[in-house]
N, C-alpha and C. Protein backbone atom coordinates (compact mmCIF):
# COMPACT_ATOMS: atom_id res chain seq x y z
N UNK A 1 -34.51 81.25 -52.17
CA UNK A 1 -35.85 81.54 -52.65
C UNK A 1 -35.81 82.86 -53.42
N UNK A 2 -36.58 82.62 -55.02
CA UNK A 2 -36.53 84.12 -54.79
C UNK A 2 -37.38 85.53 -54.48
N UNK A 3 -36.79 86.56 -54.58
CA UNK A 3 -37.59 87.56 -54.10
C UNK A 3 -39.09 87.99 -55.13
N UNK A 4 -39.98 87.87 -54.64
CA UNK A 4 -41.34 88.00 -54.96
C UNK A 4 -41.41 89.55 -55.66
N UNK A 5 -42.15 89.36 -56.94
CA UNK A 5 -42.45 90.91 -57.62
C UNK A 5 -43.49 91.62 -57.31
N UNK A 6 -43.49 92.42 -56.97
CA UNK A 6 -44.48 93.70 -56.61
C UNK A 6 -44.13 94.78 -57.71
N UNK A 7 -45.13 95.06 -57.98
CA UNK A 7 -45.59 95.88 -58.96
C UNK A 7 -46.64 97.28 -57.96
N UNK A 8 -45.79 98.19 -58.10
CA UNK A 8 -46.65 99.68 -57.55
C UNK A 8 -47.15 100.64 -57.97
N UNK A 9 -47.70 101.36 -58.08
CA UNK A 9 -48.41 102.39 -58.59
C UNK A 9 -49.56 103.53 -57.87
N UNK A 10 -49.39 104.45 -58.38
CA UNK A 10 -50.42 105.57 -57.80
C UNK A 10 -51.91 106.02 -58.48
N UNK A 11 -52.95 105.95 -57.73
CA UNK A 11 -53.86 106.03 -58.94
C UNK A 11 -54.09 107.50 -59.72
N UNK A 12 -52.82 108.82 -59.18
CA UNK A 12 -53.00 109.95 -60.06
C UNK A 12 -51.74 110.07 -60.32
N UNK A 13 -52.00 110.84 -61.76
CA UNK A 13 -50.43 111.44 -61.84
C UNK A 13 -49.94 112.86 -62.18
N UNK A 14 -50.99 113.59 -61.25
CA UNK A 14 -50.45 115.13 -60.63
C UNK A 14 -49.80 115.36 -60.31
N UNK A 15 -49.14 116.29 -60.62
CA UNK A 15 -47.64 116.57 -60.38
C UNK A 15 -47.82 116.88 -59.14
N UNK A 16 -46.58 116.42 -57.97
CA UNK A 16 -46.91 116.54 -56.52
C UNK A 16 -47.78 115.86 -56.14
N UNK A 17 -48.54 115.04 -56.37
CA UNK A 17 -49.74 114.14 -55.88
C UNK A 17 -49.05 113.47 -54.71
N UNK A 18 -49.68 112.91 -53.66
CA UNK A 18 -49.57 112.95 -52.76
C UNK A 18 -50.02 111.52 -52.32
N UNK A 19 -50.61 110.74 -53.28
CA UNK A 19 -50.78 109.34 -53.43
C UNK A 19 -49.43 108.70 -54.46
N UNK A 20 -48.83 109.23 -55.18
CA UNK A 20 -47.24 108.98 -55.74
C UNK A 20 -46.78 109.47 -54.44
N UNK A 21 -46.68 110.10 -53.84
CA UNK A 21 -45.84 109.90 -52.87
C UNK A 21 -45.55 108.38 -51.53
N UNK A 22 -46.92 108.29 -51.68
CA UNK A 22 -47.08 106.85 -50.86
C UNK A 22 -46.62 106.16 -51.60
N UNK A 23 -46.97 105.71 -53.09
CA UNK A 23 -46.19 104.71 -53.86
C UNK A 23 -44.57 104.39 -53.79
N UNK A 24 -44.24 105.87 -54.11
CA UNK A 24 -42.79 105.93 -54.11
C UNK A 24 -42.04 105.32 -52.78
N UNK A 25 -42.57 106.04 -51.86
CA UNK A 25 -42.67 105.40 -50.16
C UNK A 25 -42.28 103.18 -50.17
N UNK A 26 -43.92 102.85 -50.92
CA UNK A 26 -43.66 102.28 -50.49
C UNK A 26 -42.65 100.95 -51.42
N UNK A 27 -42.96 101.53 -52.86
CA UNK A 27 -41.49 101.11 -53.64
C UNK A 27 -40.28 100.51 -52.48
N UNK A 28 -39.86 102.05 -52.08
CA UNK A 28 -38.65 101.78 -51.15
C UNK A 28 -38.34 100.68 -49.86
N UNK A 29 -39.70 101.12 -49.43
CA UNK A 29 -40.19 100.12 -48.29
C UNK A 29 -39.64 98.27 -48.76
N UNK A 30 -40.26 98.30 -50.02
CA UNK A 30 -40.33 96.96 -50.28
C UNK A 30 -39.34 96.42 -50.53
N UNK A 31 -38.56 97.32 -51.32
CA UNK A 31 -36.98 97.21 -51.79
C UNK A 31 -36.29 96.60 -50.41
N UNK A 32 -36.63 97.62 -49.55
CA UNK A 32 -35.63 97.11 -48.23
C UNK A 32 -36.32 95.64 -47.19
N UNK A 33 -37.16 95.63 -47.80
CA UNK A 33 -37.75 94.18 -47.24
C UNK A 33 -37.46 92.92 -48.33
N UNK A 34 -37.01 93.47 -48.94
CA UNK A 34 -36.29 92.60 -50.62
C UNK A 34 -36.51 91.10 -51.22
N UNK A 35 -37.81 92.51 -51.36
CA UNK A 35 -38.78 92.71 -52.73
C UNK A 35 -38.00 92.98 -54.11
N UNK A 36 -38.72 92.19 -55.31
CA UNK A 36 -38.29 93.33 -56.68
C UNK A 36 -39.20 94.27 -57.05
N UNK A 37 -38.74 95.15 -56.83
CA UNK A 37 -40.13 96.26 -57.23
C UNK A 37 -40.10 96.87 -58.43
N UNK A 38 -41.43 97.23 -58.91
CA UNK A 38 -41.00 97.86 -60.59
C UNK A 38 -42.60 99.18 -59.92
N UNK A 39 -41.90 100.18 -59.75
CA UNK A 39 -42.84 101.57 -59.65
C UNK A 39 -43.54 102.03 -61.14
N UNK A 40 -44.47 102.10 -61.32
CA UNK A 40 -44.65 102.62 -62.33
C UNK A 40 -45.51 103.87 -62.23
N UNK A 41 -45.74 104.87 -63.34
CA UNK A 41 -46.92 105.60 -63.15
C UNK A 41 -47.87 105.46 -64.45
N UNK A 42 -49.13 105.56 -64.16
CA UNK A 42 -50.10 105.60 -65.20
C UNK A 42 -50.16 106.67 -66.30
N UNK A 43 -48.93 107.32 -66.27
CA UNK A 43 -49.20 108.22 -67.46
C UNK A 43 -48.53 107.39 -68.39
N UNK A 44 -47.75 106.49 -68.08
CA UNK A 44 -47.07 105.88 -69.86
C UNK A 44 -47.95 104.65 -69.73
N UNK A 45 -48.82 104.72 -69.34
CA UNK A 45 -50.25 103.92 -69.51
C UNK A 45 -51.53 104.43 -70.58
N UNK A 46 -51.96 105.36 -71.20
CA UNK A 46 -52.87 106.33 -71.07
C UNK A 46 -53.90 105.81 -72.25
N UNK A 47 -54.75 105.91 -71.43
CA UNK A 47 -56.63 105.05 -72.06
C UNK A 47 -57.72 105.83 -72.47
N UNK A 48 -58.38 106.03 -73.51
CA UNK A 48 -59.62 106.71 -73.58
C UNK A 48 -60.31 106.02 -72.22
N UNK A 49 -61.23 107.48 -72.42
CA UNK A 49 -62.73 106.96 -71.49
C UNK A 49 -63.70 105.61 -71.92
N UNK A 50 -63.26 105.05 -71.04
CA UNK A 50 -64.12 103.07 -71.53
C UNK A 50 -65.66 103.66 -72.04
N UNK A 51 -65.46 103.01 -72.81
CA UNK A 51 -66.85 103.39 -74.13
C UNK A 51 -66.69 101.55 -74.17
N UNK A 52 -67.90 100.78 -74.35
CA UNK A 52 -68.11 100.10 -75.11
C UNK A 52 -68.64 99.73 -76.35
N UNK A 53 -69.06 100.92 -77.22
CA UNK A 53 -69.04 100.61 -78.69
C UNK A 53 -67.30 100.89 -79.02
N UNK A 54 -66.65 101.57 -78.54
CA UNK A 54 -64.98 101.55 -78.95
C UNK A 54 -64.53 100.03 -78.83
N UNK A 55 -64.56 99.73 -77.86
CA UNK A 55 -64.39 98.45 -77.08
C UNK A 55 -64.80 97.28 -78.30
N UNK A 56 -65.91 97.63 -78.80
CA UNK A 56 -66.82 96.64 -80.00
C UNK A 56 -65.88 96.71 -80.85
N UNK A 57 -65.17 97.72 -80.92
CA UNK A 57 -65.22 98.67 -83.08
C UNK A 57 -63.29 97.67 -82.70
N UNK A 58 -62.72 98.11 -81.70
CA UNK A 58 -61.56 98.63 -81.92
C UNK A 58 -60.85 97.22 -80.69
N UNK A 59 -61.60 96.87 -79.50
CA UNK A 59 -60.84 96.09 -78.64
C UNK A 59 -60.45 97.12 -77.81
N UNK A 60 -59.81 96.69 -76.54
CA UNK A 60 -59.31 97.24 -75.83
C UNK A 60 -57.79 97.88 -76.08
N UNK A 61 -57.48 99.04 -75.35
CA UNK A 61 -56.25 99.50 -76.11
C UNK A 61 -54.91 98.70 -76.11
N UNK A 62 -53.59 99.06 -76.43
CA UNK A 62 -53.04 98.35 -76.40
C UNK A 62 -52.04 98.86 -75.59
N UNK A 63 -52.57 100.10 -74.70
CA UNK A 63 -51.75 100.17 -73.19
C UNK A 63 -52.58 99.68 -72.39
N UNK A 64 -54.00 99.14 -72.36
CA UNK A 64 -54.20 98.07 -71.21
C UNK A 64 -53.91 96.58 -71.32
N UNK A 65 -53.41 96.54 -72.79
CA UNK A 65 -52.97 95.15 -72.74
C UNK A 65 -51.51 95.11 -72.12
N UNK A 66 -50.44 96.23 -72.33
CA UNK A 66 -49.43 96.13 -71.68
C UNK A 66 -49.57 96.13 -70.03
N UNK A 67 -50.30 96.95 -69.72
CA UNK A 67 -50.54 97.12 -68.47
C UNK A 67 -50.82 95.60 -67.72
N UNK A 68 -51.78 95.14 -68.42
CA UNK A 68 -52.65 93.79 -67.93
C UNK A 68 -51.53 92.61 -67.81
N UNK A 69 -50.18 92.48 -68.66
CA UNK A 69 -49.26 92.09 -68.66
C UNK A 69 -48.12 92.53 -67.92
N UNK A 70 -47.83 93.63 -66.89
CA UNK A 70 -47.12 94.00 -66.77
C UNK A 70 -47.83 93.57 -65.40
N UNK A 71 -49.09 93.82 -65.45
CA UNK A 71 -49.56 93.16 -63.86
C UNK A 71 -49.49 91.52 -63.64
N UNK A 72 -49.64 91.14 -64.64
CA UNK A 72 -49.81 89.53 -64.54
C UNK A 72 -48.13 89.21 -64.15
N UNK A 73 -47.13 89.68 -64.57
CA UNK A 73 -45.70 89.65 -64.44
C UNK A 73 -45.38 89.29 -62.74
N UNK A 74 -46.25 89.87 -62.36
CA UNK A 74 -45.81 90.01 -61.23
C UNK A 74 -46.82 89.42 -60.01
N UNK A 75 -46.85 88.98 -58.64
CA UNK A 75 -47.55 88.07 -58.05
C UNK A 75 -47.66 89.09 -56.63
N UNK A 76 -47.41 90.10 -56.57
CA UNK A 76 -48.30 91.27 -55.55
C UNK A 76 -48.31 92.57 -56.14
N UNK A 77 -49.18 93.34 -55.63
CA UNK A 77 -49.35 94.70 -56.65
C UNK A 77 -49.93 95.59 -55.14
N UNK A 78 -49.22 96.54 -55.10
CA UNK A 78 -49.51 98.11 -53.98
C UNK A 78 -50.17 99.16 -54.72
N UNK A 79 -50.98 99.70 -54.77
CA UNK A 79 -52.04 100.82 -55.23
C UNK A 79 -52.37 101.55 -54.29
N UNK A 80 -51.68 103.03 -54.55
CA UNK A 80 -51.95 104.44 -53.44
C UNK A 80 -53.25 104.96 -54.11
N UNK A 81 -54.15 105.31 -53.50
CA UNK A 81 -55.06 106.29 -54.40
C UNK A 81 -55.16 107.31 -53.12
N UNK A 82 -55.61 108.49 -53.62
CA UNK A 82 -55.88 109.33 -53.31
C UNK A 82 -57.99 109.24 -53.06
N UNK A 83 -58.15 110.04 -52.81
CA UNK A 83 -59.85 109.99 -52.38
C UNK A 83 -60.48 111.25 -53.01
N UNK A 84 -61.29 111.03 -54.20
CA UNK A 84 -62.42 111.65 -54.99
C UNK A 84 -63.75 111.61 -54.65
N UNK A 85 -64.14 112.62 -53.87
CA UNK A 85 -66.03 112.52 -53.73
C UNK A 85 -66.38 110.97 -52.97
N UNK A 86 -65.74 110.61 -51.93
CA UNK A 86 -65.40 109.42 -50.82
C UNK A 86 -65.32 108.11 -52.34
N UNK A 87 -64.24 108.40 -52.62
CA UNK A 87 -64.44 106.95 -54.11
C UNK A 87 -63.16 107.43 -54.26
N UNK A 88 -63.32 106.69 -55.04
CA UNK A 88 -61.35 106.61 -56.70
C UNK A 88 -61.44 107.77 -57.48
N UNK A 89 -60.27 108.04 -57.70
CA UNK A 89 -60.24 108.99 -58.88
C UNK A 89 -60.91 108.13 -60.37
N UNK A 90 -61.27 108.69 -61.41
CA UNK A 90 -61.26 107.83 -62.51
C UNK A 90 -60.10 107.98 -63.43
N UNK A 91 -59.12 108.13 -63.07
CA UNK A 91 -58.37 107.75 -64.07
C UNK A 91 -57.58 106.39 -63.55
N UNK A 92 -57.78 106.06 -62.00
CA UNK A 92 -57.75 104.61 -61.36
C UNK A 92 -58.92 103.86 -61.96
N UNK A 93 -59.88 104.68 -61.94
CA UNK A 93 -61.22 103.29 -62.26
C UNK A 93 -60.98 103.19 -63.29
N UNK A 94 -60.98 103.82 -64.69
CA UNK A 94 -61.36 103.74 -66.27
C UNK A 94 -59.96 102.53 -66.45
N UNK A 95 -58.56 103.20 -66.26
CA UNK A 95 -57.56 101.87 -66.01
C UNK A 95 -57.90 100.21 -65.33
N UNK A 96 -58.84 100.15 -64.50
CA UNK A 96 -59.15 99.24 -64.33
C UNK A 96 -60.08 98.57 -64.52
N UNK A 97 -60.64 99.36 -65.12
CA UNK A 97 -61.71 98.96 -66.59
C UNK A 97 -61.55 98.30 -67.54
N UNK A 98 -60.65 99.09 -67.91
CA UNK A 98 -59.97 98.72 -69.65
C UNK A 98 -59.08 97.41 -69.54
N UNK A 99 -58.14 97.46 -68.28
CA UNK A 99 -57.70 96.07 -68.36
C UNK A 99 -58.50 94.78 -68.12
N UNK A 100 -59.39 95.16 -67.06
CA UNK A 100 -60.22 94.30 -66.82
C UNK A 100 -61.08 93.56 -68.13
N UNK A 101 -60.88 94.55 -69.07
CA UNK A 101 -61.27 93.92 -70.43
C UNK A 101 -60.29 92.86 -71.36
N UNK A 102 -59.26 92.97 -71.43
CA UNK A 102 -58.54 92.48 -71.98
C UNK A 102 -58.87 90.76 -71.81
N UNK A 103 -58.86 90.32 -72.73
CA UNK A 103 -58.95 88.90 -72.57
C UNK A 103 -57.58 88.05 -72.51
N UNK A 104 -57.36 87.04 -72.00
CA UNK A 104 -56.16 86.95 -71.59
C UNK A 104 -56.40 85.44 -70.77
N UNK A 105 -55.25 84.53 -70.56
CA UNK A 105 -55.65 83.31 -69.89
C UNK A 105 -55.11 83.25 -68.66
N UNK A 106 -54.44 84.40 -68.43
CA UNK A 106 -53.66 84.49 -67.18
C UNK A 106 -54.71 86.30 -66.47
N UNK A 107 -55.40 85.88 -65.54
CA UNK A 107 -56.02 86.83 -64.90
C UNK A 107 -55.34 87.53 -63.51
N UNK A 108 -54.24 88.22 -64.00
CA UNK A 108 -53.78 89.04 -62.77
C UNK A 108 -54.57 89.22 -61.02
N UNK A 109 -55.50 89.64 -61.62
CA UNK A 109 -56.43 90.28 -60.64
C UNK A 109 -56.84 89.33 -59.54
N UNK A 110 -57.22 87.79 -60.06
CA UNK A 110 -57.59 86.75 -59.72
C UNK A 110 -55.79 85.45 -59.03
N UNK A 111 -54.90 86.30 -60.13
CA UNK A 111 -53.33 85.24 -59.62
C UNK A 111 -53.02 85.58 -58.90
N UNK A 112 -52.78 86.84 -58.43
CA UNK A 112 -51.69 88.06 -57.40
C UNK A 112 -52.52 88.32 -56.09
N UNK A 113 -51.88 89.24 -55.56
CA UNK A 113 -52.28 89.63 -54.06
C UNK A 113 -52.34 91.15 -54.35
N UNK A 114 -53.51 91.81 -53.77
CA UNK A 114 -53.05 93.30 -53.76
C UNK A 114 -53.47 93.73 -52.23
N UNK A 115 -52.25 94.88 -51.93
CA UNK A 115 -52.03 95.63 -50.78
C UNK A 115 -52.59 97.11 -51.36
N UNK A 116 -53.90 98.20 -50.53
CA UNK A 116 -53.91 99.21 -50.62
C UNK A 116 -53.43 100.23 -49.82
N UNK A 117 -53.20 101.22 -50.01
CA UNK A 117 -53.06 102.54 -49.28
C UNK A 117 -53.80 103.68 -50.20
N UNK A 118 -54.23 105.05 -49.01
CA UNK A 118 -54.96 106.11 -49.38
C UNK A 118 -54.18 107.10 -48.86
N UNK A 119 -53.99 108.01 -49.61
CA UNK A 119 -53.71 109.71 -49.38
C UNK A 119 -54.92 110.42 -49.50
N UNK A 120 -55.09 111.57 -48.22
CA UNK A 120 -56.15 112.42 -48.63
C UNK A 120 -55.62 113.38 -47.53
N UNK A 121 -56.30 115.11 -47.56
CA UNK A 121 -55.81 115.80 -46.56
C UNK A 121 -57.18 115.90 -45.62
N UNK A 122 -58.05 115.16 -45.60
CA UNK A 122 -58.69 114.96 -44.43
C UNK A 122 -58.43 114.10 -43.34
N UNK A 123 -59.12 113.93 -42.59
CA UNK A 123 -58.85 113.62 -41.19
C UNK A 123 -59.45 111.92 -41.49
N UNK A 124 -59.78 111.48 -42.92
CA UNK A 124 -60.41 109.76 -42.35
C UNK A 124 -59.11 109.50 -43.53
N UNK A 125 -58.69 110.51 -44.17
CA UNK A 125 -57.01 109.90 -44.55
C UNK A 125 -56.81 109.04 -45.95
N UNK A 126 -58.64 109.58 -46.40
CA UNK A 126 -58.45 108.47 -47.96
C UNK A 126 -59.43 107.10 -47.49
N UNK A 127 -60.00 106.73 -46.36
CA UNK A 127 -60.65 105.71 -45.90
C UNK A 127 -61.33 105.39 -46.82
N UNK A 128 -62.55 106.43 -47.03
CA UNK A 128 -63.91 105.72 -48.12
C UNK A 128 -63.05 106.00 -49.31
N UNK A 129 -62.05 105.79 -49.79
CA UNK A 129 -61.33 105.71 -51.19
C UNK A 129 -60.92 104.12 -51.35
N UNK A 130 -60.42 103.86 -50.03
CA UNK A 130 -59.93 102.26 -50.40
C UNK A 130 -61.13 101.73 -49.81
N UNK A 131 -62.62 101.92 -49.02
CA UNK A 131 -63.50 101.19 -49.22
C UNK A 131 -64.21 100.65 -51.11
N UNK A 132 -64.05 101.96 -51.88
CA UNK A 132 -64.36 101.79 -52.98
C UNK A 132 -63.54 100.98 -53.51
N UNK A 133 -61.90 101.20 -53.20
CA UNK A 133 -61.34 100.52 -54.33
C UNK A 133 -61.17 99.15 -54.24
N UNK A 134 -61.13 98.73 -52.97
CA UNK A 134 -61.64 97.03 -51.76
C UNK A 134 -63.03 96.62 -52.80
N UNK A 135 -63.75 97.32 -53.06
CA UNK A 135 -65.26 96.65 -53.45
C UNK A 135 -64.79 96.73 -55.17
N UNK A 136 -64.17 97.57 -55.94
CA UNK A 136 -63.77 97.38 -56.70
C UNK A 136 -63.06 96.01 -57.47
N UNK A 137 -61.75 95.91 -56.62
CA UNK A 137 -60.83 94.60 -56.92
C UNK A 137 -61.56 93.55 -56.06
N UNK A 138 -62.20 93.48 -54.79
CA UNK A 138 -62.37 92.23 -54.46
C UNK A 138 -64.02 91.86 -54.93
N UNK A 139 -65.25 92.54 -54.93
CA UNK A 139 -66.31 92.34 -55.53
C UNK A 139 -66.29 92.35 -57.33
N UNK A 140 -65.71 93.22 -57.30
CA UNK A 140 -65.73 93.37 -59.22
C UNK A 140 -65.24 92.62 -59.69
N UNK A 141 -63.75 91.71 -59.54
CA UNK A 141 -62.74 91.38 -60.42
C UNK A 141 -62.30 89.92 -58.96
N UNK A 142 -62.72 89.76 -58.08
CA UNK A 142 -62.07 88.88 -57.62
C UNK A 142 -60.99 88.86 -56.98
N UNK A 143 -60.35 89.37 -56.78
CA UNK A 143 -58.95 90.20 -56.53
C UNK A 143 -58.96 89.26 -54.85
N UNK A 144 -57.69 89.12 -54.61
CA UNK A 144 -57.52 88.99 -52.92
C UNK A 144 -56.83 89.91 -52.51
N UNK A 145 -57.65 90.71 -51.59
CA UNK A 145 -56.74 92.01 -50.94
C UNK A 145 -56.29 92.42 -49.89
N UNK A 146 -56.00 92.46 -49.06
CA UNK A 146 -55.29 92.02 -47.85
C UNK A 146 -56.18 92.92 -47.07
N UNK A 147 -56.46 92.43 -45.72
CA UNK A 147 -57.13 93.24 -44.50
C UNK A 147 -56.73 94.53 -44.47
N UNK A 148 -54.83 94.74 -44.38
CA UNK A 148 -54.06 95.79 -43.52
C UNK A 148 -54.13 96.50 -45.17
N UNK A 149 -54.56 97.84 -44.55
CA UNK A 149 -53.82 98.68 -45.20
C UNK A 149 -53.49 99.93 -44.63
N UNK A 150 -53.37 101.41 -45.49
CA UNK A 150 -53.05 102.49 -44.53
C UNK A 150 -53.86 103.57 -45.11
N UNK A 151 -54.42 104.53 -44.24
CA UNK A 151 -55.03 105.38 -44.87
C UNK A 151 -54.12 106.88 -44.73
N UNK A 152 -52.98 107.73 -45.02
CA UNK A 152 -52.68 108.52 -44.57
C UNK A 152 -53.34 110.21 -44.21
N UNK A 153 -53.60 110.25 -43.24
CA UNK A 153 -54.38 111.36 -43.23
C UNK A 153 -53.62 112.79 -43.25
N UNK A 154 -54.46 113.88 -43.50
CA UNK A 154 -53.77 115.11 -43.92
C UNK A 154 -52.50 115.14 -44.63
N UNK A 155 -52.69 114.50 -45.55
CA UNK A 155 -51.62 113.35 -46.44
C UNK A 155 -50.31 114.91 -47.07
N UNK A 156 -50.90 116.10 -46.96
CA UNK A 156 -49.72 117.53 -47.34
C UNK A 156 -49.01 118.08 -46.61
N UNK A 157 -49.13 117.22 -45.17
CA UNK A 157 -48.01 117.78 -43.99
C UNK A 157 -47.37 116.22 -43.86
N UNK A 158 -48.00 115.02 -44.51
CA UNK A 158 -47.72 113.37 -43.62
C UNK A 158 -46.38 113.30 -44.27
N UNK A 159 -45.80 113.73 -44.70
CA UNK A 159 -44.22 113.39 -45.35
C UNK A 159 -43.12 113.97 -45.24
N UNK A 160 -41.95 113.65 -44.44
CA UNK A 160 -40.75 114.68 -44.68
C UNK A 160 -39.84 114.99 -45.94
N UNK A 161 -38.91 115.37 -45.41
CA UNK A 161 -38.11 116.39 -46.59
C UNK A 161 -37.70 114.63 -47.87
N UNK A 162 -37.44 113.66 -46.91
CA UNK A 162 -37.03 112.77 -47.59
C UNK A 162 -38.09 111.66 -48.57
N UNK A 163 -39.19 112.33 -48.18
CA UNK A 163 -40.24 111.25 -48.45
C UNK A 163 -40.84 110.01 -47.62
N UNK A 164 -40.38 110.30 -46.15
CA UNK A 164 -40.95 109.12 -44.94
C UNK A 164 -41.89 109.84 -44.46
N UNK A 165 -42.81 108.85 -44.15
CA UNK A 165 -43.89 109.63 -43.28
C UNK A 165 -43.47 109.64 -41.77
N UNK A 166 -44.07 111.04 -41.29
CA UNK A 166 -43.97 111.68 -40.28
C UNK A 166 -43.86 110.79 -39.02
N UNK A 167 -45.24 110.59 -38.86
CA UNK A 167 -46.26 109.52 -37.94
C UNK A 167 -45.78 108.24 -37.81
N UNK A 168 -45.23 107.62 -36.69
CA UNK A 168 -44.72 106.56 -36.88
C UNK A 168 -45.52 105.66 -36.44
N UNK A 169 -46.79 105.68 -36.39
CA UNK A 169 -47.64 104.70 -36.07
C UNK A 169 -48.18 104.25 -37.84
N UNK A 170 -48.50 105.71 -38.71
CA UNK A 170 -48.98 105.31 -40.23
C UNK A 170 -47.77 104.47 -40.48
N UNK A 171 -46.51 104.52 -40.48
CA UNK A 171 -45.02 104.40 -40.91
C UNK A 171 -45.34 102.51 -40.51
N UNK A 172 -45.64 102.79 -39.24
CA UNK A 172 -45.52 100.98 -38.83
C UNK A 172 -47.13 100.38 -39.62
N UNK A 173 -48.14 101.17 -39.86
CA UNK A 173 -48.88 100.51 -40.85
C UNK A 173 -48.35 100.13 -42.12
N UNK A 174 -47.60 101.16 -42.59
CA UNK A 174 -47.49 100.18 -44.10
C UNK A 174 -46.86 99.50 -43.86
N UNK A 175 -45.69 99.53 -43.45
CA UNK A 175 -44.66 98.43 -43.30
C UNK A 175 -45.67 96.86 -43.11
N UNK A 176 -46.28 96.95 -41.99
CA UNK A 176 -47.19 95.95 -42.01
C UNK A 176 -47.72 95.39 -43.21
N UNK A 177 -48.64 95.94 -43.62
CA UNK A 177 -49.04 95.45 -45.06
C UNK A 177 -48.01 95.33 -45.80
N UNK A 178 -47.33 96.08 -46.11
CA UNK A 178 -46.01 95.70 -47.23
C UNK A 178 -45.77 94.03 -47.07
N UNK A 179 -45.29 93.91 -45.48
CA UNK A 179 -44.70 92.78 -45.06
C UNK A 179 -45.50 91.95 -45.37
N UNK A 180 -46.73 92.24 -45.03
CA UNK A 180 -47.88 91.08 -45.40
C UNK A 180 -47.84 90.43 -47.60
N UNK A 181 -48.18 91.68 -47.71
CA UNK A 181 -47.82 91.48 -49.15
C UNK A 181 -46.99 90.56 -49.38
N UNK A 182 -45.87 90.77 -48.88
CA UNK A 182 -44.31 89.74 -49.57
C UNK A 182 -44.91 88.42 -49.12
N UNK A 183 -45.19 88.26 -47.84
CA UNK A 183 -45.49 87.12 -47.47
C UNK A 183 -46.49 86.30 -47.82
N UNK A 184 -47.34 86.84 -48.58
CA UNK A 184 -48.71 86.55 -49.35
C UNK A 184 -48.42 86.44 -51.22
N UNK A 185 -47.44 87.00 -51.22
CA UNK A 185 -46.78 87.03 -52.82
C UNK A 185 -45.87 85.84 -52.50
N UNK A 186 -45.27 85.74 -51.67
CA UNK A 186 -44.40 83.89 -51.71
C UNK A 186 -45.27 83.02 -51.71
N UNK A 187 -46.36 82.93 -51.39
CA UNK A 187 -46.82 81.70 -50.94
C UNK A 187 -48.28 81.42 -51.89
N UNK A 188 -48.14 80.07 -51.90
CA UNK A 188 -49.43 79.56 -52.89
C UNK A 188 -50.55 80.07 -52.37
N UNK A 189 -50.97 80.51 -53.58
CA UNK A 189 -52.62 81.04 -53.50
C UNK A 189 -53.14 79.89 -54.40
């Protein structure tokens, strides 16, 4: 059989961000549950602010069309965000905007499976970040998103020297979802 593509990503790309760190995390994770993974980051993505008279004049750009293709490529997708004002950053939302525009006969959002995780250095760990981004992909766009995910809390001490998290109870959450992912990326939807 073969190994199912996952496609990962972080929804910032601050240097040191701390939601790329979960990504990277769980890249690896998946690798060793073998997965093909393709990590990416959203800066060799990069979108004006969604305007719809641009949108009129010009179409959507033509890094959300790569993007929108680079997601459709693949049949599970992992998204770390970090937590903005209990929500998404926007440079996660406006990206999932702009692709969400793209017209296209193959609808990622609607083919694939997505697994979340949250970084934040509070104590609910990024929670109301993947409530937003849950109502996002599964109310907005249709998306199927899996129950399990992880929220890592005080997300600037949750990682060692190597990049594993500390906590081996968060550690056995992702794994969970990861696992779930693969197993939800093999199988007919």
């Amino acid at each position: 059989m073969p190994q199912p593509r996952i496609l990962v990503f972080a929804g910032s790309i601050r240097t040191g961000a701390l939601s790329a760190k979960l990504a990277a995390l769980a890249a690896k994770e998946l690798s060793l549950l073998d997965a093909e993974v393709s990590l990416i980051s959203l800066a060799d993505y990069p979108m004006p602010v969604y305007d719809g008279d641009l949108e009129a004049r010009e179409g959507p750009p033509e890094t959300a069309r790569k993007l929108r293709a680079r997601l459709a490529a693949h049949r599970g997708v992992f998204i770390a965000t970090p937590e903005y004002n209990a929500s998404i950053p926007p440079l996660l939302k406006n990206t999932i905007d702009w692709v969400s525009r793209v017209r296209d006969p193959v609808d990622p959002f609607k083919e694939g499976v997505f697994a979340i995780g949250a970084t934040s250095n509070g104590r609910l760990g990024g929670y109301r970040g993947l409530i937003a981004l849950r109502q996002v992909l599964e109310l907005g766009l249709g998306a199927l998103v899996l129950p399990e995910q992880v929220a890592i809390q005080e997300a600037s001490q949750a990682f060692d020297e190597a990049g594993s998290l500390r906590d081996e109870r968060s550690a056995k959450l992702l794994r969970a979802a990861l696992t779930r992912l693969i197993v939800m990326a093999e199988a007919d939807l």
